[in-house]
Protein backbone atom coordinates (compact mmCIF):
# COMPACT_ATOMS: atom_id res chain seq x y z
CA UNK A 1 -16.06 31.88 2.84
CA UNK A 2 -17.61 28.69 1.69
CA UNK A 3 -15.55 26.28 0.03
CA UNK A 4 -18.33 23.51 -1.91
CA UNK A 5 -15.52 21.31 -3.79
CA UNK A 6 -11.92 21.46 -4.71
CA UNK A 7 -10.27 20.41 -8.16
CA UNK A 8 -8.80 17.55 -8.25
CA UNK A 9 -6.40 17.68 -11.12
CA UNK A 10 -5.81 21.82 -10.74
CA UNK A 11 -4.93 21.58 -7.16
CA UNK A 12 -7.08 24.72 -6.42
CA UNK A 13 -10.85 25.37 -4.89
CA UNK A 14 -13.18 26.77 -7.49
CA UNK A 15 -16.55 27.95 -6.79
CA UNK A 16 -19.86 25.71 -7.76
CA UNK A 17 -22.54 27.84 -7.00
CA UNK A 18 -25.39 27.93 -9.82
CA UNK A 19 -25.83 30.83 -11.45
CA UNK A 20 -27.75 31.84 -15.16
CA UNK A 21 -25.05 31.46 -17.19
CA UNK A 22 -25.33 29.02 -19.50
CA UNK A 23 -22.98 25.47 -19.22
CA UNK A 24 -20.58 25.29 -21.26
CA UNK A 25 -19.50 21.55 -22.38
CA UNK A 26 -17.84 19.38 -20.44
CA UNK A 27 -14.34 19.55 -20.93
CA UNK A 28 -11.98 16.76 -20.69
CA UNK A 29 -9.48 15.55 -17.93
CA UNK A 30 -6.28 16.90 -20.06
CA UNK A 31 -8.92 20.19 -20.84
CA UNK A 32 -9.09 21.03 -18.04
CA UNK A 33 -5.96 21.03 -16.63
CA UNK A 34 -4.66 23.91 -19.08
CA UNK A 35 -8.05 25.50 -18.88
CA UNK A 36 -8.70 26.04 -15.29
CA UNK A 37 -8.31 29.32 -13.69
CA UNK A 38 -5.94 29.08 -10.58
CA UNK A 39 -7.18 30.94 -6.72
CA UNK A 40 -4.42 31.55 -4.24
CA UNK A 41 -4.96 29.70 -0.80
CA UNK A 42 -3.99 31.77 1.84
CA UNK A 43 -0.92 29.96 3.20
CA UNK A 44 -2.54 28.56 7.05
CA UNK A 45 -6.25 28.85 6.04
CA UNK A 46 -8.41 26.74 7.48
CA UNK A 47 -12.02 25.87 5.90
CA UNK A 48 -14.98 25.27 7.77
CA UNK A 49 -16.63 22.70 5.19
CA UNK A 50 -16.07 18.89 4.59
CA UNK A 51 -14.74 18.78 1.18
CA UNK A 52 -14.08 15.17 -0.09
CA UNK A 53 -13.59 13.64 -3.98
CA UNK A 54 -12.77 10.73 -5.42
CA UNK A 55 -14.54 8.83 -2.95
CA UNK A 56 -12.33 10.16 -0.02
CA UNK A 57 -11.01 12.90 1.97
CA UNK A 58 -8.94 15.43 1.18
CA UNK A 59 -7.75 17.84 4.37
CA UNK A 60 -7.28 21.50 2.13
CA UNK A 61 -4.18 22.41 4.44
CA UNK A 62 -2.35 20.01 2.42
CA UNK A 63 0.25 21.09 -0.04
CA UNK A 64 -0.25 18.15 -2.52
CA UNK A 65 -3.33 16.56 -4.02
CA UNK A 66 -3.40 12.79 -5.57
CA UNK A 67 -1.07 12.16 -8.00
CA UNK A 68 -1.34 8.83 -9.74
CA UNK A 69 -0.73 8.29 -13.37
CA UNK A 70 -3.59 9.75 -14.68
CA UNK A 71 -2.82 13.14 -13.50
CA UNK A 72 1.17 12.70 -14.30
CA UNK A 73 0.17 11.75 -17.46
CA UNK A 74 -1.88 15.22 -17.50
CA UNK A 75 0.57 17.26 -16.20
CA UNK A 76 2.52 20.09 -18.71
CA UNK A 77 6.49 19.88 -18.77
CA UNK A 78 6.24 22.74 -15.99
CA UNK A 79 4.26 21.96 -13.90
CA UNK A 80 6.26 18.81 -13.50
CA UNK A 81 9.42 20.88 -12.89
CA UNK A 82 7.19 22.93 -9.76
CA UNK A 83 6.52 19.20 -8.31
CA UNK A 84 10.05 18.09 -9.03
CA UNK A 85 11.26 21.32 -7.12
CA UNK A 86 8.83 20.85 -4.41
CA UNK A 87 10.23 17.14 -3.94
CA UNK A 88 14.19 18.52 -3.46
CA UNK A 89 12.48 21.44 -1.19
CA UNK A 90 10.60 19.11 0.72
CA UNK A 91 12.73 17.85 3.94
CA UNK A 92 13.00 21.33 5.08
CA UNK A 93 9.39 22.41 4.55
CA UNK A 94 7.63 19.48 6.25
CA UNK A 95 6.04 19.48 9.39
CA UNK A 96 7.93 17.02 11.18
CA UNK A 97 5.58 17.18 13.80
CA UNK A 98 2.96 15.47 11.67
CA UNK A 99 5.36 13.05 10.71
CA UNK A 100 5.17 8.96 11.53
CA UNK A 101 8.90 9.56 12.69
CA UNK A 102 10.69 12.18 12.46
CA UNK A 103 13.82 11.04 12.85
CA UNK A 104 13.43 9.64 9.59
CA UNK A 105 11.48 12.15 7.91
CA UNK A 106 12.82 12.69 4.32
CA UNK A 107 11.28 12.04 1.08
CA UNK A 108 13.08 8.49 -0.49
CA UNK A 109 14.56 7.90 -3.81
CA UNK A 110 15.95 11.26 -4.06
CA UNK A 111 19.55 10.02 -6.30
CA UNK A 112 19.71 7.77 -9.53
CA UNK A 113 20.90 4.91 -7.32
CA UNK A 114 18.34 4.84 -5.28
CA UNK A 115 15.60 5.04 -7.57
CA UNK A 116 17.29 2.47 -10.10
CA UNK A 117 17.31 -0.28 -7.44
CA UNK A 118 13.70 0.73 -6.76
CA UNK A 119 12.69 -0.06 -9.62
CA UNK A 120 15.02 -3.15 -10.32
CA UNK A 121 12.88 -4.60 -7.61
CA UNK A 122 9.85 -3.45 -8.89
CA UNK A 123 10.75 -5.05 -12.28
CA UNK A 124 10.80 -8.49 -10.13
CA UNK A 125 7.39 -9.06 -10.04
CA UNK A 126 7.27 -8.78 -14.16
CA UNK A 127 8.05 -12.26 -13.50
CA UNK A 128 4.49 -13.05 -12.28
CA UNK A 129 2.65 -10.99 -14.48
CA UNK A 130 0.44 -14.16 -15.93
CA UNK A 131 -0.58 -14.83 -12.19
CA UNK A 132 -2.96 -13.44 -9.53
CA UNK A 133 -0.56 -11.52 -7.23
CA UNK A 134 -1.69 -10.91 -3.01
CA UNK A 135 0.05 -8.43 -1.66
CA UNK A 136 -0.14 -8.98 2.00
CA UNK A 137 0.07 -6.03 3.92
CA UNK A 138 1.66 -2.78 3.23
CA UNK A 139 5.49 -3.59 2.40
CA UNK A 140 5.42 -4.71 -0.85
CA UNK A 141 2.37 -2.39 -2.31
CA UNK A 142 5.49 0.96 -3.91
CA UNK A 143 6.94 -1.69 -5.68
CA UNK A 144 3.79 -3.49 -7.10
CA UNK A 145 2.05 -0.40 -7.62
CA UNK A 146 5.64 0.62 -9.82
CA UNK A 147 5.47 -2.58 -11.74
CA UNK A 148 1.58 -1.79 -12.65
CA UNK A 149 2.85 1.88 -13.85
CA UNK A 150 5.26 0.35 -16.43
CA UNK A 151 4.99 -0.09 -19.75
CA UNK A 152 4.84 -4.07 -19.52
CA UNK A 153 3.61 -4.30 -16.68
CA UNK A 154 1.46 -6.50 -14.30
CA UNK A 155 -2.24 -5.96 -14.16
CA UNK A 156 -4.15 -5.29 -11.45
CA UNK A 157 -2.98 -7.28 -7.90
CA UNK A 158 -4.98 -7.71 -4.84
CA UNK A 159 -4.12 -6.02 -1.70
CA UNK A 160 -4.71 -8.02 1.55
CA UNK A 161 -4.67 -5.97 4.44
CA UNK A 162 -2.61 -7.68 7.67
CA UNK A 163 -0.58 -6.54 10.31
CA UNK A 164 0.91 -8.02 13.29
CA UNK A 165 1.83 -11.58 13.81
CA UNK A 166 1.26 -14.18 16.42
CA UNK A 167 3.71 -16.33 15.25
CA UNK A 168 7.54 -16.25 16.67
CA UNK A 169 10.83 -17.95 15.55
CA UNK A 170 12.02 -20.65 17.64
CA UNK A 171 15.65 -22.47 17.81
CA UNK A 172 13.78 -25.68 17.84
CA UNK A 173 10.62 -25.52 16.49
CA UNK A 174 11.42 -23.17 14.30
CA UNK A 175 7.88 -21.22 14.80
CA UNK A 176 5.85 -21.11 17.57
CA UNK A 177 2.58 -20.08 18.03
CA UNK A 178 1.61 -17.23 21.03
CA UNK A 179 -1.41 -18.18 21.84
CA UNK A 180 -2.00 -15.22 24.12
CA UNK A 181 -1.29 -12.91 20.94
CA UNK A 182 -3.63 -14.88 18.51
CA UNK A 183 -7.35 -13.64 17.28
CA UNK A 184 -10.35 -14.17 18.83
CA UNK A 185 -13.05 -16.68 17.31
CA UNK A 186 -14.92 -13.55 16.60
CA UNK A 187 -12.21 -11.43 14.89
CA UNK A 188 -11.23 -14.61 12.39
CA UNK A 189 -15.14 -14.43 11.29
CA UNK A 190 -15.04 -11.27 10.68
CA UNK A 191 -11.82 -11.78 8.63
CA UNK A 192 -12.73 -14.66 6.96
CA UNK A 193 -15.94 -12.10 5.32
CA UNK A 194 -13.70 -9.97 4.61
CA UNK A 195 -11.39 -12.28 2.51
CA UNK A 196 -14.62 -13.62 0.94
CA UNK A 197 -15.71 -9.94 0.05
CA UNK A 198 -12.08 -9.41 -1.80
CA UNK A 199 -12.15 -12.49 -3.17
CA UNK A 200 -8.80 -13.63 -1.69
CA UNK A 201 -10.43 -16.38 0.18
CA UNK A 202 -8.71 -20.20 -0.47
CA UNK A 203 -11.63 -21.31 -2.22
CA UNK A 204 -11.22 -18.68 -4.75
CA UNK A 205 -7.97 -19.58 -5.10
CA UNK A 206 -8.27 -22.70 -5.18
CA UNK A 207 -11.09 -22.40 -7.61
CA UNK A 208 -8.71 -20.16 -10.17
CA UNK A 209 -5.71 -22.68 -9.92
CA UNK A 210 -8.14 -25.00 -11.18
CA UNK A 211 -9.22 -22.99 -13.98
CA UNK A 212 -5.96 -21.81 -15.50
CA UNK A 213 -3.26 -23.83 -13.52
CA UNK A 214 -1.68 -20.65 -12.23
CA UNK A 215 -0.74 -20.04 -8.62
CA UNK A 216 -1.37 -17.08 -6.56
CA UNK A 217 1.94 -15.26 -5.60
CA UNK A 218 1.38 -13.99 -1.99
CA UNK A 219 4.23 -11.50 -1.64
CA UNK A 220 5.40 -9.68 1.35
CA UNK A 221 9.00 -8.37 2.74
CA UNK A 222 10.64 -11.46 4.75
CA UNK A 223 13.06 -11.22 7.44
CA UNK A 224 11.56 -13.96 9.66
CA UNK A 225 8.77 -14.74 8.33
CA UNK A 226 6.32 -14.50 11.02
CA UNK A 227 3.75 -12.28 9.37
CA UNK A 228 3.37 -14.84 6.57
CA UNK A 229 3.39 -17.92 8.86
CA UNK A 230 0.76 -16.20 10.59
CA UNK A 231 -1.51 -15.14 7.87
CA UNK A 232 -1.18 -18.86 6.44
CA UNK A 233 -2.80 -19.86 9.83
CA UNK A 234 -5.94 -18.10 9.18
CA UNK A 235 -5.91 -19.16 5.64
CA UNK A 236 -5.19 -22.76 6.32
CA UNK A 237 -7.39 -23.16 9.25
CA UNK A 238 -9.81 -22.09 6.49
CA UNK A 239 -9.25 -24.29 4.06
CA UNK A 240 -9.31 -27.04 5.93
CA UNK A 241 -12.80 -26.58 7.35
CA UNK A 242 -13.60 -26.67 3.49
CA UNK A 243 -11.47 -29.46 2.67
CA UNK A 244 -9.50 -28.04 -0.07
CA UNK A 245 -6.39 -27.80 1.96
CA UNK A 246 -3.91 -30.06 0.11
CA UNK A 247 -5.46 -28.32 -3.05
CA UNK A 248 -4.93 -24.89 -1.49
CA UNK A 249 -1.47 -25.75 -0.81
CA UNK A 250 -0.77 -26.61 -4.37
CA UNK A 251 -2.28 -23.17 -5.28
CA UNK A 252 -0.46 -20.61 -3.88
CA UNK A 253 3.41 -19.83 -3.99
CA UNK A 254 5.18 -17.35 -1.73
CA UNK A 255 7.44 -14.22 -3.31
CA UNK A 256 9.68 -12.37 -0.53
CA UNK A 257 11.41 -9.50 -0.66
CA UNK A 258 13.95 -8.09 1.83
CA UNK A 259 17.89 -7.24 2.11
CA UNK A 260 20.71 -9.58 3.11
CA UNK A 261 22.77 -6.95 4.19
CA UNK A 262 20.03 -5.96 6.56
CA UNK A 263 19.86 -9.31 8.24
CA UNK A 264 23.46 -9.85 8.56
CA UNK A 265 23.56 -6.91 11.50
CA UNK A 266 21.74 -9.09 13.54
CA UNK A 267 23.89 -12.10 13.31
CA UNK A 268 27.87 -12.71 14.55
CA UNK A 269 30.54 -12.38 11.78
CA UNK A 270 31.23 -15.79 11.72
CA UNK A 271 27.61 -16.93 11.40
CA UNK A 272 26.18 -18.40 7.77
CA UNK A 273 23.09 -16.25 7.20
CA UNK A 274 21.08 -18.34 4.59
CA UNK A 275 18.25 -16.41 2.60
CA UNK A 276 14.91 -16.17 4.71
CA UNK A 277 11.94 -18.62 4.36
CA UNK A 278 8.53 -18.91 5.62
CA UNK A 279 7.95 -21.49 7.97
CA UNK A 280 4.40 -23.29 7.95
CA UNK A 281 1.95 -22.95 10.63
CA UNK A 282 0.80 -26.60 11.94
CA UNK A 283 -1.76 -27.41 9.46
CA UNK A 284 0.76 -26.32 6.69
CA UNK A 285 3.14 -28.25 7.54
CA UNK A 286 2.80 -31.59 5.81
CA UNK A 287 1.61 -29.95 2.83
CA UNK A 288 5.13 -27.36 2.79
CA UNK A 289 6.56 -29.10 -0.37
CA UNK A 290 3.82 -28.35 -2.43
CA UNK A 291 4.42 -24.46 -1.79
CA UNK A 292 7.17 -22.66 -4.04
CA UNK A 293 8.93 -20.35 -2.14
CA UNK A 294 11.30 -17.51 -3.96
CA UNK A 295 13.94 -14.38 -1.73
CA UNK A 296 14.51 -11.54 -3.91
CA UNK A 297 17.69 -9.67 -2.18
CA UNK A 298 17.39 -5.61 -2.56
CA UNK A 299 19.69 -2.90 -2.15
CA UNK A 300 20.14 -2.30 1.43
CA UNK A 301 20.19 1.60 0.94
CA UNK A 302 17.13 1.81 -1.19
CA UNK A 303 15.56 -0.95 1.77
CA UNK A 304 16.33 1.56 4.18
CA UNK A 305 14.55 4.07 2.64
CA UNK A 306 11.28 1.82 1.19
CA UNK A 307 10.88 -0.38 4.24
CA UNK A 308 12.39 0.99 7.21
CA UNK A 309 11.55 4.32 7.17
CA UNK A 310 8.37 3.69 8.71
CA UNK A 311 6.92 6.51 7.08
CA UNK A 312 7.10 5.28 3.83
CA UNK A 313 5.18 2.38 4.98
CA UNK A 314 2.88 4.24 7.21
CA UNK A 315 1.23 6.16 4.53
CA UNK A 316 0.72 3.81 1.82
CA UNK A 317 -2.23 1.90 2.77
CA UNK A 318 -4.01 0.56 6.03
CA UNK A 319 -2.82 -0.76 9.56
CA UNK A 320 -5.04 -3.88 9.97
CA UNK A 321 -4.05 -5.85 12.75
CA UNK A 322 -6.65 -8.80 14.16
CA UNK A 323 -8.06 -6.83 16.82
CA UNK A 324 -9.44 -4.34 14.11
CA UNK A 325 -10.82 -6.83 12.32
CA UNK A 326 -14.19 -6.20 13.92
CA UNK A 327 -13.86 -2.44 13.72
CA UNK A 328 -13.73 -1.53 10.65
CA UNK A 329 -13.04 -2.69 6.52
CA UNK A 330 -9.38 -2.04 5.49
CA UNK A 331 -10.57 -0.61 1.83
CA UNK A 332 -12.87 1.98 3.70
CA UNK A 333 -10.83 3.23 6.66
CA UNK A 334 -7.75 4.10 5.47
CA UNK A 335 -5.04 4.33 8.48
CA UNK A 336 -1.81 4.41 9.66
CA UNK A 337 -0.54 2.77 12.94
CA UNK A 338 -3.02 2.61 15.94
CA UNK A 339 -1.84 3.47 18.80
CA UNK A 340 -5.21 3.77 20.85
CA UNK A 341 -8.07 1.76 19.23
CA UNK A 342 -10.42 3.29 21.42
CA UNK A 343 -10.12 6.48 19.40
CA UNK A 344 -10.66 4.41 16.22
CA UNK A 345 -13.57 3.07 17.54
CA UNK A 346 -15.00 6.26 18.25
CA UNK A 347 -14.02 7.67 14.72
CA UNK A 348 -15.77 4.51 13.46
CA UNK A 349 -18.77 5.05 15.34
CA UNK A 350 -19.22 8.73 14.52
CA UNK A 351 -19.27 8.25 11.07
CA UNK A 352 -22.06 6.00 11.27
CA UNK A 353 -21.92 4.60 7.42
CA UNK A 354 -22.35 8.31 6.28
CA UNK A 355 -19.06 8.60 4.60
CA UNK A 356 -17.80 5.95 1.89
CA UNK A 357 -13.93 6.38 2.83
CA UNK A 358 -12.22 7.57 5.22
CA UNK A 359 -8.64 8.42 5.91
CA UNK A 360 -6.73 9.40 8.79
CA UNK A 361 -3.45 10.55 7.98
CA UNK A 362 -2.31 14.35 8.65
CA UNK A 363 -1.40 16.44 6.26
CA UNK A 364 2.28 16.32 5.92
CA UNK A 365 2.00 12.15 5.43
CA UNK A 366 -0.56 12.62 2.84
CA UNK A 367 2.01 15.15 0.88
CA UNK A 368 4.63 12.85 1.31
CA UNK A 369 2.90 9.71 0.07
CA UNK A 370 2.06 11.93 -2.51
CA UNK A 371 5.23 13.17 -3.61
CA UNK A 372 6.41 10.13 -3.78
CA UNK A 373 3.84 8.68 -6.32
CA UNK A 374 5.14 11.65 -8.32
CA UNK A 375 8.87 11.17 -7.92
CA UNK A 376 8.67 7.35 -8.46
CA UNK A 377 6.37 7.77 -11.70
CA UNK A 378 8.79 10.97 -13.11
CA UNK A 379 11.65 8.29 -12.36
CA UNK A 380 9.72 5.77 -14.72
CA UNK A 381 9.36 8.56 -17.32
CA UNK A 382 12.41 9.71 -17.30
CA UNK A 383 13.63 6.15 -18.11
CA UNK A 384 10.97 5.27 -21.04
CA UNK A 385 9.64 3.00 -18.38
CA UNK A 386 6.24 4.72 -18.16
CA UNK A 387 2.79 3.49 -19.36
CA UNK A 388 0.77 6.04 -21.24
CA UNK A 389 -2.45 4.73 -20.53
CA UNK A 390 -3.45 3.41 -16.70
CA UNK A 391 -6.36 3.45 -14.73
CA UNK A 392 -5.67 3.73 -11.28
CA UNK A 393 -8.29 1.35 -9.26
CA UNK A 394 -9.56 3.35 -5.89
């Protein structure tokens, strides 16, 4: 059996092959979702074709295709009672094995608490929605992606790929740089092209705060701080080979997000927790005044679920840390944690430029991440929260 595509919005294969019929007109994205015929899978089956859409990969053993707005938007009052059903059912029919962790392997925001302080957060960044918004790394990018989903919501933010840190508090200097953990000269060029490529560079920031006098938010979850101070390294070392650094610290403005209660099971009882700042990295520091700094304190349940359950965070965008900054580009190799970058080099190499994206997640993740695209957009309907109309940038 040859499979030649699979249907995106249907969730089913369907056979392409020409044949003399004539075409019938193109039908339209909510068409053909009532339209389609369904085929039954064969529960196991395994194809022996590459079958990709949407400018990535889809593995057929999964359960659940992409769901973003457009196709909950799409989706009849059943069918979103089957993927509501499938979401309570879905703990026990995972494969844990294919899980980040399995200790932690259930599907978040499963309770009206939960899912209100989810999107309580989310409603946070409503705040910024006149300003360019970086989301640095993974943490933040539920929540943002939430916020875009709503009805008054942000537009489009940019995602920054970074991971790791090389930056470490210290009782007296506060931070302190490990210069045995930092990149090489080589990996910072190939990250400063990549910032350039985004457009998240300091100049363009810079450049914008110019033109409309707002700052870029740079938001991230803060417990320390070290992933920040460390990414404000390579950005400041930047800037200041430019000479725009005193304008680029005037340009930017740093949201956190994190939980209180979290950080108070690290310290004594009788210890004064005070909320959690970014420290600047050297070249920062003189300039730190000019930079706006704002905590936003979350639920520590709904934290636990969001940010550490690890794979929540594993499966919602890339692991970039500095020594895959040479390897490969964050929007075209999709990834969770690397544990051997020899393998990833090898993918990398293999695919030789044939592919346009790639992702490497197994099948269970990529149900899960999807899942909970659908649970967290049914919990927006179900509150009137929900945009009608949103294009979902890929």
């Amino acid at each position: 059996m040859q499979v030649s595509a699979i249907q995106q919005r249907h969730f089913t294969n369907y056979s392409n092959l020409q044949t003399s019929a004539p075409k019938a007109p193109e039908a339209t994205a909510a068409q053909e979702v009532v339209s389609q015929p369904s085929a039954k899978i064969p529960a196991g089956f395994r194809y022996g074709a590459n079958i990709h859409f949407g400018g990535g990969f889809f593995d057929p053993n999964r359960t659940v295709p992409d769901i973003e707005n457009e196709e909950y938007m799409a989706m009849s009052e059943n069918t979103k009672k089957r993927y509501r059903k499938i979401c309570a059912k879905f703990d026990k029919t995972m494969d844990k094995s294919e899980m980040f962790d399995a200790k932690t392997a259930y599907l978040p925001l499963g309770n009206k608490h939960t899912m209100d302080e989810f999107i309580k957060t989310s409603r946070l960044y409503l705040n910024y929605k006149d300003q360019p918004i970086v989301c640095l790394g993974r943490s933040p990018k539920w929540f943002l992606n939430a916020a875009q989903w709503m009805k008054d919501g942000i537009p489009p933010y940019k995602f920054v790929a970074f991971s790791k840190y090389w930056y470490r508090p210290d009782p007296i200097d506060g931070m302190r740089k490990i210069n045995s953990m930092t990149p090489t000269d080589k990996e910072i060029k190939a990250y400063r092209k990549y910032l350039d490529r985004i457009k998240a560079d300091p100049q363009t920031i810079v450049d914008n705060f110019k033109k409309t006098g707002k700052r870029t938010v740079i938001t991230d979850y803060i417990s320390t701080g070290k992933g920040v101070t460390s990414f404000l390294d390579v950005m400041s070392n930047y800037a200041d080979e430019k000479g725009i650094l005193e304008e680029f610290s005037k340009a930017i403005q740093i949201v956190g997000i994190g939980s209180m209660d979290y950080l108070e099971t690290f310290y004594h009882d009788d210890e004064d927790i005070s909320e959690p700042r970014v420290l600047m990295p050297e070249k920062l520091q003189k300039y730190r005044k000019n930079i706006k700094q704002e905590f936003y304190n979350m639920d520590y349940d709904m934290f636990g679920e969001m940010l550490l359950n690890q794979n929540t965070n594993e499966c919602r965008s890339t692991y970039y840390p500095h020594d895959a900054w040479t390897v490969y580009k964050p929007d075209k190799f999709k990834t969770g944690l690397i544990k051997d970058m020899k393998k990833v080099k090898q993918l990398v190499k293999d695919l030789n430029g044939n592919r346009k994206m790639v992702a490497s997640f197994t099948p269970a993740m990529g149900d899960f991440r999807n899942l909970l695209n659908f649970r967290i957009l049914d919990g927006l309907n179900e509150r009137n929260l929900l945009k009608i109309v949103h294009k979902t940038k890929i």
